[in-house]
Protein backbone atom coordinates (compact mmCIF):
# COMPACT_ATOMS: atom_id res chain seq x y z
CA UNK A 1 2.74 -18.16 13.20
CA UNK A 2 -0.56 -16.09 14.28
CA UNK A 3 1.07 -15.60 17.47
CA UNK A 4 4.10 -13.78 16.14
CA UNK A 5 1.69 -12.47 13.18
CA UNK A 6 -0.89 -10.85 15.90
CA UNK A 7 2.52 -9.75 18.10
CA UNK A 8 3.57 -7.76 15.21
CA UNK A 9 0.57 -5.69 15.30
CA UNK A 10 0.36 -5.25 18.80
CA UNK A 11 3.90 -3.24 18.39
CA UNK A 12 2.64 -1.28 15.12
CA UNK A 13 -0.20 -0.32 17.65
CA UNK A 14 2.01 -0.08 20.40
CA UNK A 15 4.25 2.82 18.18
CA UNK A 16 1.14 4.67 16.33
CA UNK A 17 -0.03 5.10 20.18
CA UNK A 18 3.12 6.35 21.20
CA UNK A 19 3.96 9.18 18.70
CA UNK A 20 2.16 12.10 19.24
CA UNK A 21 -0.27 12.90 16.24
CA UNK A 22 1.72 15.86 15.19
CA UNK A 23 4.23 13.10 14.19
CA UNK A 24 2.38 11.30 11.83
CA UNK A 25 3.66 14.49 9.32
CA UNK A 26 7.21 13.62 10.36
CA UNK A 27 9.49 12.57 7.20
CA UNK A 28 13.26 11.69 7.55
CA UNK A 29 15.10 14.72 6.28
CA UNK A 30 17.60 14.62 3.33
CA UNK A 31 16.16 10.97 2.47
CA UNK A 32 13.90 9.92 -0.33
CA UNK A 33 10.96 8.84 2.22
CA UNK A 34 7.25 9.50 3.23
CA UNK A 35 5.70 10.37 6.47
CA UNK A 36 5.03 8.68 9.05
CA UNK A 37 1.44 8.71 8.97
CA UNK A 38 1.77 7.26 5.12
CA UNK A 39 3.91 4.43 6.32
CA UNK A 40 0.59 3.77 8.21
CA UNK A 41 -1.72 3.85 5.29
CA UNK A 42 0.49 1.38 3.91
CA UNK A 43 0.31 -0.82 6.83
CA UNK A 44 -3.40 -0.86 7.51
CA UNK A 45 -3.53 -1.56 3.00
CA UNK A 46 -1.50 -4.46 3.64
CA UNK A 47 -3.21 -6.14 6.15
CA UNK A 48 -6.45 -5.38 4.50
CA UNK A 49 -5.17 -6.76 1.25
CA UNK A 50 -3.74 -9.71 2.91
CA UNK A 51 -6.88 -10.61 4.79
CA UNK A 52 -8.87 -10.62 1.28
CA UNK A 53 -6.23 -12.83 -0.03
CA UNK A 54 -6.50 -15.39 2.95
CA UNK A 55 -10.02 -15.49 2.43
CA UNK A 56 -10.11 -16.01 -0.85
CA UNK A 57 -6.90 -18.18 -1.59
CA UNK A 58 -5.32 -15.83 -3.26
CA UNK A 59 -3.60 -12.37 -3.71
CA UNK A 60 -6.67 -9.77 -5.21
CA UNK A 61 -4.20 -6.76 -5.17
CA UNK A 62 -3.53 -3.98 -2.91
CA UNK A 63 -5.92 -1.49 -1.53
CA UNK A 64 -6.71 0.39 1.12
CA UNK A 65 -9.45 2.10 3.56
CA UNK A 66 -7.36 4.62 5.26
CA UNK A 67 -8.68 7.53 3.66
CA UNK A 68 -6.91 9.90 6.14
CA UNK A 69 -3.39 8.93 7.53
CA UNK A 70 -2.80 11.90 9.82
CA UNK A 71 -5.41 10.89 11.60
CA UNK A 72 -4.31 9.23 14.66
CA UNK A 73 -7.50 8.01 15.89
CA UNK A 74 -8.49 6.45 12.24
CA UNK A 75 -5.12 5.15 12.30
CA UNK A 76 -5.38 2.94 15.84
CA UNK A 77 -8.83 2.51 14.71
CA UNK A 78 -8.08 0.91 11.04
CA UNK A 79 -5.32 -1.29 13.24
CA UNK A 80 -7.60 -1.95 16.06
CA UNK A 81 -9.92 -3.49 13.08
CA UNK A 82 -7.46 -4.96 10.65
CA UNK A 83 -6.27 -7.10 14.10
CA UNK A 84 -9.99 -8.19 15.52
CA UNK A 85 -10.23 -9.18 11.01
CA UNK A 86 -7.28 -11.52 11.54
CA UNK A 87 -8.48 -13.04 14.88
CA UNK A 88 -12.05 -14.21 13.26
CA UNK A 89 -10.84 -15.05 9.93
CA UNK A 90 -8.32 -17.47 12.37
CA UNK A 91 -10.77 -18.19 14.53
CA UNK A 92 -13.36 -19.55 11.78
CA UNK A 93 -10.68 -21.29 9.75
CA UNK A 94 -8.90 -24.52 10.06
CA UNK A 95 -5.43 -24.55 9.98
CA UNK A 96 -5.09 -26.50 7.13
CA UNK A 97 -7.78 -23.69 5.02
CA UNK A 98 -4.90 -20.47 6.08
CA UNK A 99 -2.10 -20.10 3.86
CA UNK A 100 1.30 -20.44 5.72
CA UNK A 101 2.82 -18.24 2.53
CA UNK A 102 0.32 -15.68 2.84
CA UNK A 103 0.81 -15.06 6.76
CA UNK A 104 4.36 -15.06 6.39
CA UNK A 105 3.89 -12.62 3.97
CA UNK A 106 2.13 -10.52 5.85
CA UNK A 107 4.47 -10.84 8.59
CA UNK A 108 7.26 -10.21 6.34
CA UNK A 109 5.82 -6.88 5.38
CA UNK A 110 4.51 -5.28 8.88
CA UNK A 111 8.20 -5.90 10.57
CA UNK A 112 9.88 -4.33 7.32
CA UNK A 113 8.03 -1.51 8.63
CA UNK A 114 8.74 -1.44 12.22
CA UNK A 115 12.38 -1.38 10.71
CA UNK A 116 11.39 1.64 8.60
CA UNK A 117 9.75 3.38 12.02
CA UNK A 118 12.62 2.93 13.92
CA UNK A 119 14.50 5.36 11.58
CA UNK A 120 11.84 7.56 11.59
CA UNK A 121 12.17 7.34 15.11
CA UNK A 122 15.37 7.89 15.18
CA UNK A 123 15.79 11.07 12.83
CA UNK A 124 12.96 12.74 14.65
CA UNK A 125 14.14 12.14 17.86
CA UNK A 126 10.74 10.40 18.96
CA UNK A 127 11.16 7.50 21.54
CA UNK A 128 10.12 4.60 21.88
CA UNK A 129 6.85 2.78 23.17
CA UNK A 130 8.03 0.18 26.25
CA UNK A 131 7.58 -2.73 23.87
CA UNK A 132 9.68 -1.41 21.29
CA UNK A 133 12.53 -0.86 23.81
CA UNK A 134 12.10 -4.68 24.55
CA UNK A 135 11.55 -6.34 21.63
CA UNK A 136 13.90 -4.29 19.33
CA UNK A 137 16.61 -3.20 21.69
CA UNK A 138 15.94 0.82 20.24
């Protein structure tokens, strides 16, 4: 479950590098959506408010410390962080101490998003990172 959990984020890295910054202001026209760079913000919240709930046992609510997200270095930066987070909280935790519901929560909520970047991706004409093309066929 980490494995595929810490997978997930290398790809939402793997995209947020790809894009060009200009990007992250990139909506899908004629749709009720955000941008790009807000689909990050609600990323890096997740994973932050995910992390507080697998420390303490349970869900605290939803918040976030991406205070600017067209800001592509912040960005990789918050999920450079939010990533090394998960790998100590794992690595100082028993397996029986993490919450399988929790991770799969998590998990559940940063692939909804790759789903949501692909048609971002796809409306703006973007590309893919080399990993996408792989793992999502795109």
């Amino acid at each position: 479950m980490i494995n595929r959990v810490l997978k997930a984020f290398e790809l939402t890295a793997d995209f947020y590098s790809f894009i060009p910054e200009a990007g992250l202001a990139l909506a899908i026209l004629g749709a009720p959506s955000n941008r790009i760079g807000e689909q990050a913000w609600c990323i890096v919240g997740a994973r932050e408010s995910y992390l507080a709930a697998l420390k303490s046992g349970s869900w605290k609510g939803f918040s976030c410390s991406l205070q600017d997200c067209f800001d592509k270095r912040l960005i990789l930066n918050k999920l450079e962080q939010t990533a090394l987070d998960l790998i100590e909280l794992v690595r100082t935790s028993t397996a029986e101490e993490l919450n399988i519901g929790l991770l799969l929560a998590l998990l559940e909520h940063e692939v909804q998003h790759h789903g949501q970047l692909i048609r971002y991706a796809y409306a703006n004409r973007l590309g893919f990172p080399n990993s996408w093309s792989a793992r999502y066929s795109v």
